[in-house]
C-alpha atoms as a PDB file:
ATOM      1  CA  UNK A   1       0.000   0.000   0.000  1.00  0.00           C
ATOM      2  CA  UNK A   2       1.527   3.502  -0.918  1.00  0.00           C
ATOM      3  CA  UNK A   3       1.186   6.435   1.875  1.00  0.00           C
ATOM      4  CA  UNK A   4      -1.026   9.058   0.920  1.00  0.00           C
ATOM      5  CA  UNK A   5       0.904  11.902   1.718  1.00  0.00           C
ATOM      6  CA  UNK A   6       3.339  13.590  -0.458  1.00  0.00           C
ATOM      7  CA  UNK A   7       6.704  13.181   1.345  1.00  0.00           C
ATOM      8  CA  UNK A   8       7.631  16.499   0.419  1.00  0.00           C
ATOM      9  CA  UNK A   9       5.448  18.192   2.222  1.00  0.00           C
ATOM     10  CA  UNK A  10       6.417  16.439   5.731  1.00  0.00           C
ATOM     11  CA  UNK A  11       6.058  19.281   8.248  1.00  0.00           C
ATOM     12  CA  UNK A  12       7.787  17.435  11.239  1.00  0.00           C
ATOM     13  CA  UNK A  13      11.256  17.330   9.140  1.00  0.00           C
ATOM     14  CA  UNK A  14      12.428  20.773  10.444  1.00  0.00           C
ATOM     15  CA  UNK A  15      10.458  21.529  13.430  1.00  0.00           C
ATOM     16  CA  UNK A  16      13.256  21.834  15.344  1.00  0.00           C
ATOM     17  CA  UNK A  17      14.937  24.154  13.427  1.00  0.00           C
ATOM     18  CA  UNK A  18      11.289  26.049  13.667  1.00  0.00           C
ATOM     19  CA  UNK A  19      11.848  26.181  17.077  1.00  0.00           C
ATOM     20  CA  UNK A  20      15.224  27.574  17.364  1.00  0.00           C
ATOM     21  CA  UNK A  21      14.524  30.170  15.287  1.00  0.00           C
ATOM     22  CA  UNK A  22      10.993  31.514  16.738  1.00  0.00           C
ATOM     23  CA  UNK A  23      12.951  31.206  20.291  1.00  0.00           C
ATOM     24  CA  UNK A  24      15.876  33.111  18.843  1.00  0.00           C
ATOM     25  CA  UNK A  25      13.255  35.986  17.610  1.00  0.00           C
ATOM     26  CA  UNK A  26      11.384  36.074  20.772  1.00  0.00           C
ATOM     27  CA  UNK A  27      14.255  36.519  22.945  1.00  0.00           C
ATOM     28  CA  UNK A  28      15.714  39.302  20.620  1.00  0.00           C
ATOM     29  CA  UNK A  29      12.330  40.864  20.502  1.00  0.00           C
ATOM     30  CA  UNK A  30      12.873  40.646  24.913  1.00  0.00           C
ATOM     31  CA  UNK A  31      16.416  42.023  25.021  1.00  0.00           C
ATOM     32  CA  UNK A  32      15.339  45.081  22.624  1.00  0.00           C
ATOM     33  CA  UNK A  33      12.322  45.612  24.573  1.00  0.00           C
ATOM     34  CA  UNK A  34      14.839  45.762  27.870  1.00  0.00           C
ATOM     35  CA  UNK A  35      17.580  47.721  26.300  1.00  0.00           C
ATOM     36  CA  UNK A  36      15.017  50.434  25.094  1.00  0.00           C
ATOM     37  CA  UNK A  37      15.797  54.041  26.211  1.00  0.00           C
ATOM     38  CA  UNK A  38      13.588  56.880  25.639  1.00  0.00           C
ATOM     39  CA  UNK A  39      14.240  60.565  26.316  1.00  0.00           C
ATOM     40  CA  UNK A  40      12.448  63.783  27.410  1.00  0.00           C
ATOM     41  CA  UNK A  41      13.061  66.954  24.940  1.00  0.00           C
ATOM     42  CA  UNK A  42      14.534  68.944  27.071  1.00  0.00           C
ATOM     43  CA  UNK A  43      14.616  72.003  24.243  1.00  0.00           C
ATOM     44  CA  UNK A  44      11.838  73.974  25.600  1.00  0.00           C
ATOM     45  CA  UNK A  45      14.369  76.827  26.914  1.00  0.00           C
ATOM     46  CA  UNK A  46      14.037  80.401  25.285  1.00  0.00           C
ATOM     47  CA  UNK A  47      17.284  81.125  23.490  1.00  0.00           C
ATOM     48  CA  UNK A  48      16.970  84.672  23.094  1.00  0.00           C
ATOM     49  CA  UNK A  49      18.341  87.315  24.922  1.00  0.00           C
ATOM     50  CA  UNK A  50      14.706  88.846  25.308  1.00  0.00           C
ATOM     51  CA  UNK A  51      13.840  88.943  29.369  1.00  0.00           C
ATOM     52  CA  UNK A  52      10.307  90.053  30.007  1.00  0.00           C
ATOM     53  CA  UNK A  53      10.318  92.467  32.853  1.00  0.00           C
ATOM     54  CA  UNK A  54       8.032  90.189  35.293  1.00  0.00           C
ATOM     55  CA  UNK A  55       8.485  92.656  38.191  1.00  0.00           C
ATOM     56  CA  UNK A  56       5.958  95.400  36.120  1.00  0.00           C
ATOM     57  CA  UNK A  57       3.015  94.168  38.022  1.00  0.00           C
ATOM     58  CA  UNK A  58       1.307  96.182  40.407  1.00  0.00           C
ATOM     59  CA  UNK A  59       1.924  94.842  44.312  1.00  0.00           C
ATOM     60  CA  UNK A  60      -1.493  95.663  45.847  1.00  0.00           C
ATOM     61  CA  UNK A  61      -0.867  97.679  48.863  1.00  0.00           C
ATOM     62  CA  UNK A  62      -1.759  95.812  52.293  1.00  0.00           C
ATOM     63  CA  UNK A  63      -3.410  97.612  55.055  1.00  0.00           C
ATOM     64  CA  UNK A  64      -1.068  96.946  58.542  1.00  0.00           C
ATOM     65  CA  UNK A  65      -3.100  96.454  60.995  1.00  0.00           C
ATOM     66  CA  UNK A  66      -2.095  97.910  64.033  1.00  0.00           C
ATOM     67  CA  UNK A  67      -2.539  95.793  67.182  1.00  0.00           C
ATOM     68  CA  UNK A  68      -3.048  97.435  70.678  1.00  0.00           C
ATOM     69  CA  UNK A  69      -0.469  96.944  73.212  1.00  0.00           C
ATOM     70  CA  UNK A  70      -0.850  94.363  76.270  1.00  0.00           C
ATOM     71  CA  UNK A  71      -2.361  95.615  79.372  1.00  0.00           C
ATOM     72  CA  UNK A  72       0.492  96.703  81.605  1.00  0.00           C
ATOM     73  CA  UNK A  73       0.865  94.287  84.670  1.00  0.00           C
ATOM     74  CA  UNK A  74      -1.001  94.490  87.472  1.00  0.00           C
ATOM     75  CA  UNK A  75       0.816  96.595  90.715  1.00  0.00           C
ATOM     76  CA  UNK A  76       2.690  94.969  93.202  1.00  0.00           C
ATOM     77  CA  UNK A  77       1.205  95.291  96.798  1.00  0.00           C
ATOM     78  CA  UNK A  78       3.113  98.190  99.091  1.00  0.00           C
ATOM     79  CA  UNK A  79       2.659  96.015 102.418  1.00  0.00           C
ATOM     80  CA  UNK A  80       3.884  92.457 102.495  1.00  0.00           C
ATOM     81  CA  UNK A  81       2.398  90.285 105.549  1.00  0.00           C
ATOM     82  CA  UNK A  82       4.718  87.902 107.093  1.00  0.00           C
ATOM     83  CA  UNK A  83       1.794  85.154 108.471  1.00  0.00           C
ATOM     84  CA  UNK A  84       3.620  82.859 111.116  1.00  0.00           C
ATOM     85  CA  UNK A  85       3.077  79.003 110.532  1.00  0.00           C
ATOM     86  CA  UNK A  86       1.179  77.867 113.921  1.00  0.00           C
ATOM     87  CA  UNK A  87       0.983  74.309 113.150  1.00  0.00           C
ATOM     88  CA  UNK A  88       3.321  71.491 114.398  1.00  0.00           C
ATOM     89  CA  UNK A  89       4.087  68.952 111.858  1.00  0.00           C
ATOM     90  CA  UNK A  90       4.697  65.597 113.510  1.00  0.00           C
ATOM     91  CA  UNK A  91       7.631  63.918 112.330  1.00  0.00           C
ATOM     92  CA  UNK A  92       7.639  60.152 111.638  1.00  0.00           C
ATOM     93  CA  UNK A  93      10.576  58.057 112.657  1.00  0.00           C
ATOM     94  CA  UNK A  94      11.868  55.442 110.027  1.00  0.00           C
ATOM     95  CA  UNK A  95      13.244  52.304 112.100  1.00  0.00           C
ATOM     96  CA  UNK A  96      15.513  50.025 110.194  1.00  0.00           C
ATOM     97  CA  UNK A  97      14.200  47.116 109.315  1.00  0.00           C
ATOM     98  CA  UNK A  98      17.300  44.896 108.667  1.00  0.00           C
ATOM     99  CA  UNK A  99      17.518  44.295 112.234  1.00  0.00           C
ATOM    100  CA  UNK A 100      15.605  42.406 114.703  1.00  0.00           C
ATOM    101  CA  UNK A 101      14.515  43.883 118.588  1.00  0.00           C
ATOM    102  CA  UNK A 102      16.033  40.548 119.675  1.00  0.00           C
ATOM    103  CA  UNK A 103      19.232  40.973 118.280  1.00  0.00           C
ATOM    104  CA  UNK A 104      22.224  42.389 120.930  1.00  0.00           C
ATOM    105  CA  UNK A 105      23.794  45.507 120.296  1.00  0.00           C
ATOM    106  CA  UNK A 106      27.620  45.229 120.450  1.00  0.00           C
ATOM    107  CA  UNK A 107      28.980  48.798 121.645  1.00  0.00           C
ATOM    108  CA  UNK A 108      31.833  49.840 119.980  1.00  0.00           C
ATOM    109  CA  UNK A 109      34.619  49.301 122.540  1.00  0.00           C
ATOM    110  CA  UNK A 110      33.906  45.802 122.266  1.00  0.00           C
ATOM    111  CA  UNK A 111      34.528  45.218 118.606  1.00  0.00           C
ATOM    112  CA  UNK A 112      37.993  43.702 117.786  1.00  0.00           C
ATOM    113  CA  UNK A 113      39.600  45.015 114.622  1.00  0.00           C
ATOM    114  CA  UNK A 114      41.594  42.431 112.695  1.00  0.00           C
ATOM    115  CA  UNK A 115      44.081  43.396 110.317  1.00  0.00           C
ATOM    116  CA  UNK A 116      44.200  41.834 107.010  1.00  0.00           C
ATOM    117  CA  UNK A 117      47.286  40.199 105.317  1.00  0.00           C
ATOM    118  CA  UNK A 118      47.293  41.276 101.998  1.00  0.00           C
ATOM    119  CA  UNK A 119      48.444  38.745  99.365  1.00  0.00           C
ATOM    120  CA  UNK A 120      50.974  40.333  97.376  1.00  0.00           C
ATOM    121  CA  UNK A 121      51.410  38.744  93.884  1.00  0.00           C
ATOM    122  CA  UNK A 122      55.479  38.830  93.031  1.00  0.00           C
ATOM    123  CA  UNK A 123      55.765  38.098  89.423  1.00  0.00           C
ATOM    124  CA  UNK A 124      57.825  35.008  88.660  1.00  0.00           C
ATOM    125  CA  UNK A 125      60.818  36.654  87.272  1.00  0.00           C
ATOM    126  CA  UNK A 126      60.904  39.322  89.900  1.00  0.00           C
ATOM    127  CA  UNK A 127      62.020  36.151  92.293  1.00  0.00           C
ATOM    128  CA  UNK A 128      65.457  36.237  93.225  1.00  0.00           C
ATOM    129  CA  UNK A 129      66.423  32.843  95.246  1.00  0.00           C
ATOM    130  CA  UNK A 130      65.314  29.803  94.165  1.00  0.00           C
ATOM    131  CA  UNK A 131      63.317  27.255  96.716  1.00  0.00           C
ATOM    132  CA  UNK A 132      65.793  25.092  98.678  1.00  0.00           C
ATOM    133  CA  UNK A 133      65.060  21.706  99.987  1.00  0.00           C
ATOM    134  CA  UNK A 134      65.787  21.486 103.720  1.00  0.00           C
ATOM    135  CA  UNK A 135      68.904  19.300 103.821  1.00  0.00           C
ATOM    136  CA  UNK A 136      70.350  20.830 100.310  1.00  0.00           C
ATOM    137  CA  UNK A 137      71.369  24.369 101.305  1.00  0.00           C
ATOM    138  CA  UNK A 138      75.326  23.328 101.440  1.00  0.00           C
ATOM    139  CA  UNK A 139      75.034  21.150  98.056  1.00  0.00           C
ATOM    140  CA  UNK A 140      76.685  22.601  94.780  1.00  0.00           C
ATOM    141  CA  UNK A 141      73.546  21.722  92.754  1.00  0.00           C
ATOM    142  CA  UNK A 142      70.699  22.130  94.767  1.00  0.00           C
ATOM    143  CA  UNK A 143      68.348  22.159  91.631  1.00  0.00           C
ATOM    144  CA  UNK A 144      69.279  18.445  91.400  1.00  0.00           C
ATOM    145  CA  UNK A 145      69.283  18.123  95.100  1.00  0.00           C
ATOM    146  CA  UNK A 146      66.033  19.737  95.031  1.00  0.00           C
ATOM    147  CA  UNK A 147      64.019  17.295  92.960  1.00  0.00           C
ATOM    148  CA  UNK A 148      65.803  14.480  94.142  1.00  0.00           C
ATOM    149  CA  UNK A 149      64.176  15.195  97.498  1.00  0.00           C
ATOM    150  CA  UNK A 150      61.004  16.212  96.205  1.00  0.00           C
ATOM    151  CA  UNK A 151      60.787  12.543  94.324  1.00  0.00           C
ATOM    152  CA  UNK A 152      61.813  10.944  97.511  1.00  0.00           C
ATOM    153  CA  UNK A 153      58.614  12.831  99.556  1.00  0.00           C
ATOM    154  CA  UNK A 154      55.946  12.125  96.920  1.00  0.00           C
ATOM    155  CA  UNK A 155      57.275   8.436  96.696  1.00  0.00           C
ATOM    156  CA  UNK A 156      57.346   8.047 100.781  1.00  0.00           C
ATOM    157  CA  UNK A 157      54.039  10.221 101.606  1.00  0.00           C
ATOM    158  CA  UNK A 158      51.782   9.141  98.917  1.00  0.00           C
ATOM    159  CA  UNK A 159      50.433   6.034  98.354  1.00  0.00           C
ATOM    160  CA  UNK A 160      47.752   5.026  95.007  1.00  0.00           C
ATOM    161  CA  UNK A 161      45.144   2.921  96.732  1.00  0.00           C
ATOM    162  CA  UNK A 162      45.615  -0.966  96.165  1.00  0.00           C
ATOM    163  CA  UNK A 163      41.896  -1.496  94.523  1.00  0.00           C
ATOM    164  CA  UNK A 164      42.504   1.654  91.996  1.00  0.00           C
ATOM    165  CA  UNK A 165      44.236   0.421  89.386  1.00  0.00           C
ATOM    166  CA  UNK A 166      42.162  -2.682  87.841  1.00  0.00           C
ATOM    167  CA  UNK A 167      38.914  -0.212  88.781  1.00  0.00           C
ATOM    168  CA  UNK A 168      39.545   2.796  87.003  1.00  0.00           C
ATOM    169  CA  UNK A 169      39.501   5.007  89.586  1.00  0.00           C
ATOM    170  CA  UNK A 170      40.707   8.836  89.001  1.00  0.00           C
ATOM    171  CA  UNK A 171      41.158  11.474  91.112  1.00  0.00           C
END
């Protein structure tokens, strides 16, 4: 059987090229529509020298109206009375409430002053001598002396506890 359409006239053969081109047109037809630019006239300026007097107009004349002075203040009286105050004004007393009745009061004889040792912070390299170990003051090195006798405390004063080890236990 022979197809009844003309193969020539196959529409489908090029559609994509179709395409292409009507999305090539449309997006020019976009980017020209973006890129547009439009300007006032800004040529509506007189270029002659010809100045037209605008000050020729008659300024109506304006009535000033004339306002009447403030009253002048009123006298001050000759005779001032002194009027003495007659009444007492009772005055209320504020006690302290941060204190009980109970509580003793210490007179002030009895209070002790103690005087404070301040802790004075020497910077390490202000420090002159270095520590010595009783027992290595006559030694040449008494660094060495020093932690040799510091090993020998720790070793002879402290003791782990026997159940610590295999338990995990941490100080």
């Amino acid at each position: 059987m022979e197809p009844k359409k003309n193969p020539k006239a196959d529409l489908t053969k090029n559609s994509s090229l179709y395409f292409v081109v009507g999305l090539f047109a449309v997006m020019l037809l976009t980017y020209l529509a973006f890129e547009w630019k439009t300007y006032d006239e800004v040529n509506n300026y007189d270029i002659s020298m010809n100045v037209d007097d605008l000050l020729d107009e008659e300024v109506p004349m304006t009535e000033q109206i004339k306002t009447p002075p403030p009253p002048p203040p009123p006298a001050a009286p000759e005779i001032i009375e002194v009027v003495e105050d007659e009444e007492e004004v009772e005055e209320t007393v504020i006690e302290s409430t941060e204190t009980s009745q109970e509580e003793e009061i210490i007179e002030v004889e009895d209070v002790v002053v103690e005087e404070e040792v301040e802790d004075v912070d020497v910077p390490f390299a202000v420090i002159e001598d270095v520590p010595v170990f009783p027992g290595c003051e006559k030694e040449s090195d008494k660094r060495a002396c020093f932690n040799s006798m510091i090993q020998k405390h720790i070793s002879k004063e402290f003791r782990y506890p026997r159940d610590c080890p295999g338990n995990g236990c941490s100080r």
